[in-house]
PDB file of N, CA and C in Angstrom:
ATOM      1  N   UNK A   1     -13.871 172.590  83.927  1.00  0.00           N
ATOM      2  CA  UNK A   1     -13.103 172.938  85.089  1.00  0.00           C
ATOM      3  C   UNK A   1     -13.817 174.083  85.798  1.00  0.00           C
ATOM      4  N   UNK A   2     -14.067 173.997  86.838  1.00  0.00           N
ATOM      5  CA  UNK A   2     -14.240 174.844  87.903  1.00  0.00           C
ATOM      6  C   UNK A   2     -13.549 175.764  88.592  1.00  0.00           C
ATOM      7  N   UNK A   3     -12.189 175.359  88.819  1.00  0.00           N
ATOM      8  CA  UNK A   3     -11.801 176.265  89.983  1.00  0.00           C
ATOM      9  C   UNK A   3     -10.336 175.406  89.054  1.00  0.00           C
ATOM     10  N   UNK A   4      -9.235 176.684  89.815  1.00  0.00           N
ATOM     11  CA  UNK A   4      -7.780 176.216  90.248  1.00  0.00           C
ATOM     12  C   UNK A   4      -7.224 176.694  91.181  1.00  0.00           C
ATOM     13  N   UNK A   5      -6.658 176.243  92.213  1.00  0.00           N
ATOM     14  CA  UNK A   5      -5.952 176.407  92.639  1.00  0.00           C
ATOM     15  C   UNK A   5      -4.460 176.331  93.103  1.00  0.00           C
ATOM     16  N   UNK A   6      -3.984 177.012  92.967  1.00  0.00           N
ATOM     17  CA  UNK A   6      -2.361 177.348  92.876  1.00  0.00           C
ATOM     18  C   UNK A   6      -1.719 177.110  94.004  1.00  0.00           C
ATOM     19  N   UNK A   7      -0.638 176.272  94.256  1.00  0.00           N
ATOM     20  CA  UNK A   7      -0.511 176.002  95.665  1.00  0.00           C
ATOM     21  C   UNK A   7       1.306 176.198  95.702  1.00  0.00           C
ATOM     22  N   UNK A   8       2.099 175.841  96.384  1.00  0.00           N
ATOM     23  CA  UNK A   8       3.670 176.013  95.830  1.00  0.00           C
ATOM     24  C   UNK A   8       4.248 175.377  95.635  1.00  0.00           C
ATOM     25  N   UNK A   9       3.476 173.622  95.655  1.00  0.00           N
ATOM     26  CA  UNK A   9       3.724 172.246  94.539  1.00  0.00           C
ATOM     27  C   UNK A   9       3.020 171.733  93.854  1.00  0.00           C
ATOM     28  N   UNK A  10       1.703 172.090  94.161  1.00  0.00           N
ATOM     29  CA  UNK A  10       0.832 171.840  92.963  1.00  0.00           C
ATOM     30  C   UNK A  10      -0.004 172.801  92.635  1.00  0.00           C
ATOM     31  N   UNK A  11      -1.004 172.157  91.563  1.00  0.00           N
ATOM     32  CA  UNK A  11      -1.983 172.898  91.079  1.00  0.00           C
ATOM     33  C   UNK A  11      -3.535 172.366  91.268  1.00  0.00           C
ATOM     34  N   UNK A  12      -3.604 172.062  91.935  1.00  0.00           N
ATOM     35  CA  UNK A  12      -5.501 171.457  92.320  1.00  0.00           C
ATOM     36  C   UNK A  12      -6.295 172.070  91.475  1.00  0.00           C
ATOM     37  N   UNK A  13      -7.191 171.081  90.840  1.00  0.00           N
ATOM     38  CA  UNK A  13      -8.011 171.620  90.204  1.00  0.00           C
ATOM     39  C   UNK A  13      -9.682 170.877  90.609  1.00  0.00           C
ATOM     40  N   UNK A  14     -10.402 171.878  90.727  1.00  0.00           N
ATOM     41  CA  UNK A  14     -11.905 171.215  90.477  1.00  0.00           C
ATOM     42  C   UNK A  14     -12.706 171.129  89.372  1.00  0.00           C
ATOM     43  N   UNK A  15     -13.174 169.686  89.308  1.00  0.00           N
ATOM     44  CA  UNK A  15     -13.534 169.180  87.922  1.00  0.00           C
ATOM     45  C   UNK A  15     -15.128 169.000  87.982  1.00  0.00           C
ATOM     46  N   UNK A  16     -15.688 168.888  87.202  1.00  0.00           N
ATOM     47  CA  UNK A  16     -17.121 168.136  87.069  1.00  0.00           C
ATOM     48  C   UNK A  16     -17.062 167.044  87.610  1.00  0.00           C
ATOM     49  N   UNK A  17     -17.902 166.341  88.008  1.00  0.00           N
ATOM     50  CA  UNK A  17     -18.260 164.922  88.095  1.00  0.00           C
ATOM     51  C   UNK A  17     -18.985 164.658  86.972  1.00  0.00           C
ATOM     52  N   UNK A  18     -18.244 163.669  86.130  1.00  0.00           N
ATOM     53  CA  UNK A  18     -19.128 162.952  85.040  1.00  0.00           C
ATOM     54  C   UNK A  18     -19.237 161.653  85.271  1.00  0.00           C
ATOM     55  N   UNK A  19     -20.391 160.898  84.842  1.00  0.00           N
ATOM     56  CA  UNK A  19     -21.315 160.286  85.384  1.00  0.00           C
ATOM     57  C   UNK A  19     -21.229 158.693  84.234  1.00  0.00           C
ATOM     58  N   UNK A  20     -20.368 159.058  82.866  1.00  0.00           N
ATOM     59  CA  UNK A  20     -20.944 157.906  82.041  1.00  0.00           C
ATOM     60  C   UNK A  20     -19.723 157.358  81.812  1.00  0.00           C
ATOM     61  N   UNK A  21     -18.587 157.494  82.324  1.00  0.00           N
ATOM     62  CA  UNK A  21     -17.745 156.845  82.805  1.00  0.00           C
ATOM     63  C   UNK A  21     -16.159 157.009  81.366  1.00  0.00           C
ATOM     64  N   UNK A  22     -15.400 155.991  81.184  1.00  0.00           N
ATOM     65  CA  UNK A  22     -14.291 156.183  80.362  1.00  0.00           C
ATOM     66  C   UNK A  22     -14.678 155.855  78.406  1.00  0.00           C
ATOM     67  N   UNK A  23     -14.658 156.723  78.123  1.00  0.00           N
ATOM     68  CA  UNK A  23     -14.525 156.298  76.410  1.00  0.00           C
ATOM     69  C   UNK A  23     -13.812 154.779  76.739  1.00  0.00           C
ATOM     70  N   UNK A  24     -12.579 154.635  77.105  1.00  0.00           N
ATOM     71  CA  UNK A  24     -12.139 153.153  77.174  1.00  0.00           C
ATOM     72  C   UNK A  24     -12.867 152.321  77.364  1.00  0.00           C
ATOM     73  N   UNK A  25     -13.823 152.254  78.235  1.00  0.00           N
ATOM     74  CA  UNK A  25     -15.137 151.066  78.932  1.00  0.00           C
ATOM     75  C   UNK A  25     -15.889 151.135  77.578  1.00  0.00           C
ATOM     76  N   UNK A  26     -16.121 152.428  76.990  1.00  0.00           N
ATOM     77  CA  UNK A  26     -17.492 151.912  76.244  1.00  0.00           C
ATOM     78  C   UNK A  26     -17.134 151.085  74.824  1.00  0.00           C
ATOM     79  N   UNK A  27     -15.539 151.894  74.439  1.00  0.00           N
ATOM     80  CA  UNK A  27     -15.103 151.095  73.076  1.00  0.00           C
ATOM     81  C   UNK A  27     -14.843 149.099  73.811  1.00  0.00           C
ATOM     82  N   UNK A  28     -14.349 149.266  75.121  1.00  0.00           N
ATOM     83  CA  UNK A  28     -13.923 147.750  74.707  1.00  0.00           C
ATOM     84  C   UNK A  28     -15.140 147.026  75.242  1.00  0.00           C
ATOM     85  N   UNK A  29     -16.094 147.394  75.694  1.00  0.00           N
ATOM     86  CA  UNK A  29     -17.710 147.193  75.755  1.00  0.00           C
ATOM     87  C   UNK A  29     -18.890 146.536  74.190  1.00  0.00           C
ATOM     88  N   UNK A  30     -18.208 147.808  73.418  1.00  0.00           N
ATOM     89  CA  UNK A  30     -19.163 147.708  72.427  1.00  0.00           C
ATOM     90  C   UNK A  30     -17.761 147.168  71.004  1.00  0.00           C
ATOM     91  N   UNK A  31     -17.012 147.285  71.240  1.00  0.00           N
ATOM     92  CA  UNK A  31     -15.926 146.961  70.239  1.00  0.00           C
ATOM     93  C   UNK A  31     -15.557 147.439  69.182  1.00  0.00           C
ATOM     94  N   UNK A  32     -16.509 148.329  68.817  1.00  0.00           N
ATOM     95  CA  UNK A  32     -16.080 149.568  68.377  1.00  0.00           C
ATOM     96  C   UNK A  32     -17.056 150.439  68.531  1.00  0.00           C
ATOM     97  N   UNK A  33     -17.143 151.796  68.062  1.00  0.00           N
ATOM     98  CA  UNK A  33     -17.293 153.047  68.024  1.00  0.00           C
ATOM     99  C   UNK A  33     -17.523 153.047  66.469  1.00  0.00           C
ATOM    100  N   UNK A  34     -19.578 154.020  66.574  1.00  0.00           N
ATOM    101  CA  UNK A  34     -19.662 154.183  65.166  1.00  0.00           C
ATOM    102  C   UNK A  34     -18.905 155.508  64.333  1.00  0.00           C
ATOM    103  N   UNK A  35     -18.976 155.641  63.057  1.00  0.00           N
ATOM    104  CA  UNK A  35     -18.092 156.509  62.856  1.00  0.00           C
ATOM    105  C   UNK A  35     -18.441 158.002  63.088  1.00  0.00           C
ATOM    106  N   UNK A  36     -19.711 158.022  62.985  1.00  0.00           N
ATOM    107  CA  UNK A  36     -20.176 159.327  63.386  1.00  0.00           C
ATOM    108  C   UNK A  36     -19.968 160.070  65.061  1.00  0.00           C
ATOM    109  N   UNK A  37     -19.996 158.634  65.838  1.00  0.00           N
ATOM    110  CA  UNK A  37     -19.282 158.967  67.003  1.00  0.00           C
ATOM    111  C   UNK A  37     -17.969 159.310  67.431  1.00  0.00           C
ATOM    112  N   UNK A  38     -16.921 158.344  65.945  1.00  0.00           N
ATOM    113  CA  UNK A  38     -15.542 158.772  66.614  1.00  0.00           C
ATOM    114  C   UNK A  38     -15.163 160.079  65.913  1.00  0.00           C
ATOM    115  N   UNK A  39     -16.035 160.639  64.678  1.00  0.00           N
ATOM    116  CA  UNK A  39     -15.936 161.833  64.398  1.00  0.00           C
ATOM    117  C   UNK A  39     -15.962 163.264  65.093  1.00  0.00           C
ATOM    118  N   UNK A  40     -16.681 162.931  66.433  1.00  0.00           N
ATOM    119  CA  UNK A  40     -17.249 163.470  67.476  1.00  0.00           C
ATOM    120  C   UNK A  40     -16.315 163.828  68.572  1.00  0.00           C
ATOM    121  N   UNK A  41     -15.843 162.681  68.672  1.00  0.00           N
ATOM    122  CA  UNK A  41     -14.882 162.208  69.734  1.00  0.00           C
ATOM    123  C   UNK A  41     -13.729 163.072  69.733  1.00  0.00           C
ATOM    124  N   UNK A  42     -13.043 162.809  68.451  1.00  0.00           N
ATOM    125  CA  UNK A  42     -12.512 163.190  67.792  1.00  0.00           C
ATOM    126  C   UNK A  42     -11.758 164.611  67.482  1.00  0.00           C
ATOM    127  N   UNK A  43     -12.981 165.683  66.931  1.00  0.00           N
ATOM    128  CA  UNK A  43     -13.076 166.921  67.206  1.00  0.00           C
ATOM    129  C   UNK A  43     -13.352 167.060  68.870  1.00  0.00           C
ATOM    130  N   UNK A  44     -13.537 166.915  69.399  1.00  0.00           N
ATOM    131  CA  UNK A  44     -13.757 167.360  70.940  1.00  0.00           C
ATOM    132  C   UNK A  44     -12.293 167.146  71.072  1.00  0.00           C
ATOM    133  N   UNK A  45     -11.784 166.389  71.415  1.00  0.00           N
ATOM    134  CA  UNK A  45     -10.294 165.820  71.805  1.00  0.00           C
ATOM    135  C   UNK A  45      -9.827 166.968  71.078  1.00  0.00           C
ATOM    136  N   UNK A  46      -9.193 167.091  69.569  1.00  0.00           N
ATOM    137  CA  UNK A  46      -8.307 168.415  69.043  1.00  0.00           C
ATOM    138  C   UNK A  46      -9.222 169.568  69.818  1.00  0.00           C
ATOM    139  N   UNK A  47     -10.371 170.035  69.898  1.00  0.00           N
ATOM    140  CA  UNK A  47     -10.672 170.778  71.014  1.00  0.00           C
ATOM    141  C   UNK A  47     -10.299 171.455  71.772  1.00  0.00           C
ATOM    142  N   UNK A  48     -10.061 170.260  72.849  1.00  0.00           N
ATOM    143  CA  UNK A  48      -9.723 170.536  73.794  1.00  0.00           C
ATOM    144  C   UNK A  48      -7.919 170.760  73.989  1.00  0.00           C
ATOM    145  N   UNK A  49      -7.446 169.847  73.257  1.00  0.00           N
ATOM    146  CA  UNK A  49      -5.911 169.643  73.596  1.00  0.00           C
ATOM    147  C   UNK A  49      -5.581 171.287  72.722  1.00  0.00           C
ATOM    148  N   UNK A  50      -6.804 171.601  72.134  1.00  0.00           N
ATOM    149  CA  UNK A  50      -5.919 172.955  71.307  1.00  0.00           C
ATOM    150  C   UNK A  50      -6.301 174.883  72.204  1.00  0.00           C
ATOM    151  N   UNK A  51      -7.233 174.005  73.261  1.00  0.00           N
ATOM    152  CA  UNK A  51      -7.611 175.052  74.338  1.00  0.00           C
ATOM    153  C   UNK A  51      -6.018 175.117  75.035  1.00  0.00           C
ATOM    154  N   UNK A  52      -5.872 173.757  75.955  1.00  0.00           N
ATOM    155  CA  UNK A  52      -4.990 173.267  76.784  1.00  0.00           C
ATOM    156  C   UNK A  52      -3.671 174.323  75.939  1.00  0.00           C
ATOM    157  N   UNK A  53      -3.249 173.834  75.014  1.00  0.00           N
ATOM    158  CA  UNK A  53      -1.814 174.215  74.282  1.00  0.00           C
ATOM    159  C   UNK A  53      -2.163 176.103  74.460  1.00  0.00           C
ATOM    160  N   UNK A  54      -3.278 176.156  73.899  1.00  0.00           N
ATOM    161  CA  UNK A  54      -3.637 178.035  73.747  1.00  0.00           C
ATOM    162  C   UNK A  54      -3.654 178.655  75.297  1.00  0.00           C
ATOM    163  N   UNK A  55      -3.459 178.161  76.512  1.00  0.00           N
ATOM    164  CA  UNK A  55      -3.508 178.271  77.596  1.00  0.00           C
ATOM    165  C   UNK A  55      -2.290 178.191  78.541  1.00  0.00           C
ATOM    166  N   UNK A  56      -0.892 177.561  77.545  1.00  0.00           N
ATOM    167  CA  UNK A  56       0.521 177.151  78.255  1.00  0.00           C
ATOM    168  C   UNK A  56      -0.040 175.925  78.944  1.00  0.00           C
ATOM    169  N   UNK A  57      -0.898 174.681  78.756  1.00  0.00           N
ATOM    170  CA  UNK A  57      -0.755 173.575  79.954  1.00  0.00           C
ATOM    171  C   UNK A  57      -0.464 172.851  78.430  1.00  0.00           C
ATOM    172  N   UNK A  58       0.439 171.679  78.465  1.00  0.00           N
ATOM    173  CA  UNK A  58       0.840 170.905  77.352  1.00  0.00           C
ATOM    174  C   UNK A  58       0.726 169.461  78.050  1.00  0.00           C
ATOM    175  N   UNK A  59      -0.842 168.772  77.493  1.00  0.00           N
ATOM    176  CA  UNK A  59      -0.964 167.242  78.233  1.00  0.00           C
ATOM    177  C   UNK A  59      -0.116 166.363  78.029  1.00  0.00           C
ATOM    178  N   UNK A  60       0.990 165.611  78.580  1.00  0.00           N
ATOM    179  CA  UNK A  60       1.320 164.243  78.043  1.00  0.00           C
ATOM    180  C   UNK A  60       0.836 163.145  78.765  1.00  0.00           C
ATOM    181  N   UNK A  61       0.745 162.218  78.079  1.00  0.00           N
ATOM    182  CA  UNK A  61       0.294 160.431  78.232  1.00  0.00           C
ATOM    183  C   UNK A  61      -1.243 160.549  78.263  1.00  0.00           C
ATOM    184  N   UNK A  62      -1.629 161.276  77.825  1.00  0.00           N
ATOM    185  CA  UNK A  62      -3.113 161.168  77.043  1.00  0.00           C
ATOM    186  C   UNK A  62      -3.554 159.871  76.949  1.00  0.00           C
ATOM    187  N   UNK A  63      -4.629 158.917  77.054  1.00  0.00           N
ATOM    188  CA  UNK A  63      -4.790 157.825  76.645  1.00  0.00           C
ATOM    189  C   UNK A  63      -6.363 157.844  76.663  1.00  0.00           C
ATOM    190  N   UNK A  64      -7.054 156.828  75.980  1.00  0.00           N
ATOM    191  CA  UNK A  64      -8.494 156.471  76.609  1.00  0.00           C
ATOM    192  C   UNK A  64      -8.892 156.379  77.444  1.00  0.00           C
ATOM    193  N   UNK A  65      -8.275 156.045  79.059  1.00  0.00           N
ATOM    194  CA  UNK A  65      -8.869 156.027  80.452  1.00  0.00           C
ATOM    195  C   UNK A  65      -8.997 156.900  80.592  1.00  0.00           C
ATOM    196  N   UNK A  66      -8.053 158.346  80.119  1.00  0.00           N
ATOM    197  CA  UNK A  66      -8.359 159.587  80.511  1.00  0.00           C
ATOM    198  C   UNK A  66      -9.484 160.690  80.040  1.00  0.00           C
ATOM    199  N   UNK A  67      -9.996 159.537  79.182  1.00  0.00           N
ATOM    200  CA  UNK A  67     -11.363 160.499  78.512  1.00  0.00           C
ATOM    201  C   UNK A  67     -12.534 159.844  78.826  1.00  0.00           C
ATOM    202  N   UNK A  68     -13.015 160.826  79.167  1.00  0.00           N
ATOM    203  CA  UNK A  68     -14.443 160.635  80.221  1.00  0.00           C
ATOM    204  C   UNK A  68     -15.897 161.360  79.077  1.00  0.00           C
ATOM    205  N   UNK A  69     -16.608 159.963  79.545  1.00  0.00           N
ATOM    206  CA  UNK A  69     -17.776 160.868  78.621  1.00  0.00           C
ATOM    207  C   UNK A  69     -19.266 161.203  80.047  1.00  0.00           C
ATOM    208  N   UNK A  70     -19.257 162.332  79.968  1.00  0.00           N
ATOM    209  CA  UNK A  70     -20.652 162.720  80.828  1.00  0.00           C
ATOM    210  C   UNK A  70     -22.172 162.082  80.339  1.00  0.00           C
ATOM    211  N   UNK A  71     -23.146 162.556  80.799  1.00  0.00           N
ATOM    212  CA  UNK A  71     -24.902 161.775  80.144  1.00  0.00           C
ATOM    213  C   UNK A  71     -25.116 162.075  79.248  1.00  0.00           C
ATOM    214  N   UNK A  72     -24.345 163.040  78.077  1.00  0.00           N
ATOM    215  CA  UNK A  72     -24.631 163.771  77.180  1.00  0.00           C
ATOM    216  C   UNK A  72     -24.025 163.202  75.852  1.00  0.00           C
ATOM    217  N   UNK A  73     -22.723 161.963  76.734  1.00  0.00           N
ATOM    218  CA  UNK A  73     -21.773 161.271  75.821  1.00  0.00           C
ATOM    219  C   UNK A  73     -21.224 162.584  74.591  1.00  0.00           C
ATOM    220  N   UNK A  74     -20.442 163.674  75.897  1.00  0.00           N
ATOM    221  CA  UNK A  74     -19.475 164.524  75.741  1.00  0.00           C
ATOM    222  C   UNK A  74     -18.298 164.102  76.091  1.00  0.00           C
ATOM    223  N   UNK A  75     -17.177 164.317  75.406  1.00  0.00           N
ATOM    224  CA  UNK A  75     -16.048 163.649  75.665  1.00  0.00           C
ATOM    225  C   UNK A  75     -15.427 164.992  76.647  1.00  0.00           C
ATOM    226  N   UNK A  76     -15.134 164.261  77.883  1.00  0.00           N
ATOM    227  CA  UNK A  76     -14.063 165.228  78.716  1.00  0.00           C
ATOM    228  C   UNK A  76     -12.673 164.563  79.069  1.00  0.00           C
ATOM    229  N   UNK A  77     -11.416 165.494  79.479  1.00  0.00           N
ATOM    230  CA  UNK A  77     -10.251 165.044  79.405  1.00  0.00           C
ATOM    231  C   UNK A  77      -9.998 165.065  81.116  1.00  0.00           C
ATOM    232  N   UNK A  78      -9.661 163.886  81.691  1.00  0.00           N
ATOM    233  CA  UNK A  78      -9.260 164.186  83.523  1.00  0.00           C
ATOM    234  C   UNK A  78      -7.633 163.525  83.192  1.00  0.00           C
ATOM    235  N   UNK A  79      -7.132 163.655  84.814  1.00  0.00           N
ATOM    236  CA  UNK A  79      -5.884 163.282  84.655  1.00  0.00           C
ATOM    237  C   UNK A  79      -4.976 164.425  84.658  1.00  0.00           C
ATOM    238  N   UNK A  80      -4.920 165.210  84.826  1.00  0.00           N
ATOM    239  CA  UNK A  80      -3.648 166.730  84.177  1.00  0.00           C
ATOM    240  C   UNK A  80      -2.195 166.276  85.398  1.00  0.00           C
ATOM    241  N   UNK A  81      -2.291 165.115  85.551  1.00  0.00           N
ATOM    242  CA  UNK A  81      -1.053 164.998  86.362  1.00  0.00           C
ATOM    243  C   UNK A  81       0.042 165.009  85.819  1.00  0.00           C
ATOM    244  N   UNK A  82       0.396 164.756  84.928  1.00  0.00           N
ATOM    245  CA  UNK A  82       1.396 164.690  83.879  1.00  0.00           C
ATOM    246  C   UNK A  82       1.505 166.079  82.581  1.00  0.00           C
ATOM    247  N   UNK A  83       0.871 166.618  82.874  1.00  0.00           N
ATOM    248  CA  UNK A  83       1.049 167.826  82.294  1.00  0.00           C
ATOM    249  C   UNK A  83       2.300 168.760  82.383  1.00  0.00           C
ATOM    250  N   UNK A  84       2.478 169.782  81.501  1.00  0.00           N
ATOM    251  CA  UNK A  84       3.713 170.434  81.552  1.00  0.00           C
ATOM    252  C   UNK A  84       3.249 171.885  81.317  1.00  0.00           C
ATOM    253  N   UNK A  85       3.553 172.795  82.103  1.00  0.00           N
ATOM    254  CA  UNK A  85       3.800 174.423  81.847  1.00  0.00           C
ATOM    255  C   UNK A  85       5.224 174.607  81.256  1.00  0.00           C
ATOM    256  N   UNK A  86       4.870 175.451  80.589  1.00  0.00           N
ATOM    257  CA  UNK A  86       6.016 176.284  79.817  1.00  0.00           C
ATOM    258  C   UNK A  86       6.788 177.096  80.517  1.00  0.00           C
TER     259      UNK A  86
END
């Protein structure tokens, strides 16, 4: 994340552009995911969702479309529309 901005109905945020598209595309692409990758995956995701929680933003409806992997096949999280502040 880049930037936020605070507005007096939403919250805009600027994101990266990542480039290698949805974890979803590549699992139903390749049909599965080796294990060393979803080990990966994996820890990044608790990661991140344990930044998010340590920060007051609490994600719901999380899914695979919403995880994005960059050229580095880093897992990133988009979507915060459904999110909740405390």
């Amino acid at each position: 994340m880049h930037e936020v901005m605070p507005r007096k109905t939403t919250i805009d945020l600027v994101l990266e552009f990542v480039t290698d598209g949805e974890l979803f595309d590549k699992i139903a692409s390749l049909g599965k995911v080796r294990e060393v990758e979803d080990k990966n995956y994996l820890q990044r995701l608790i990661n991140i969702v344990d930044y998010c929680h340590s920060r007051g933003v609490f994600r719901r409806g999380l899914k695979p479309e919403n995880l994005l992997l960059d050229s580095s096949d880093i897992l990133k999280v988009s979507d915060f529309g459904l999110s909740a502040l405390p």
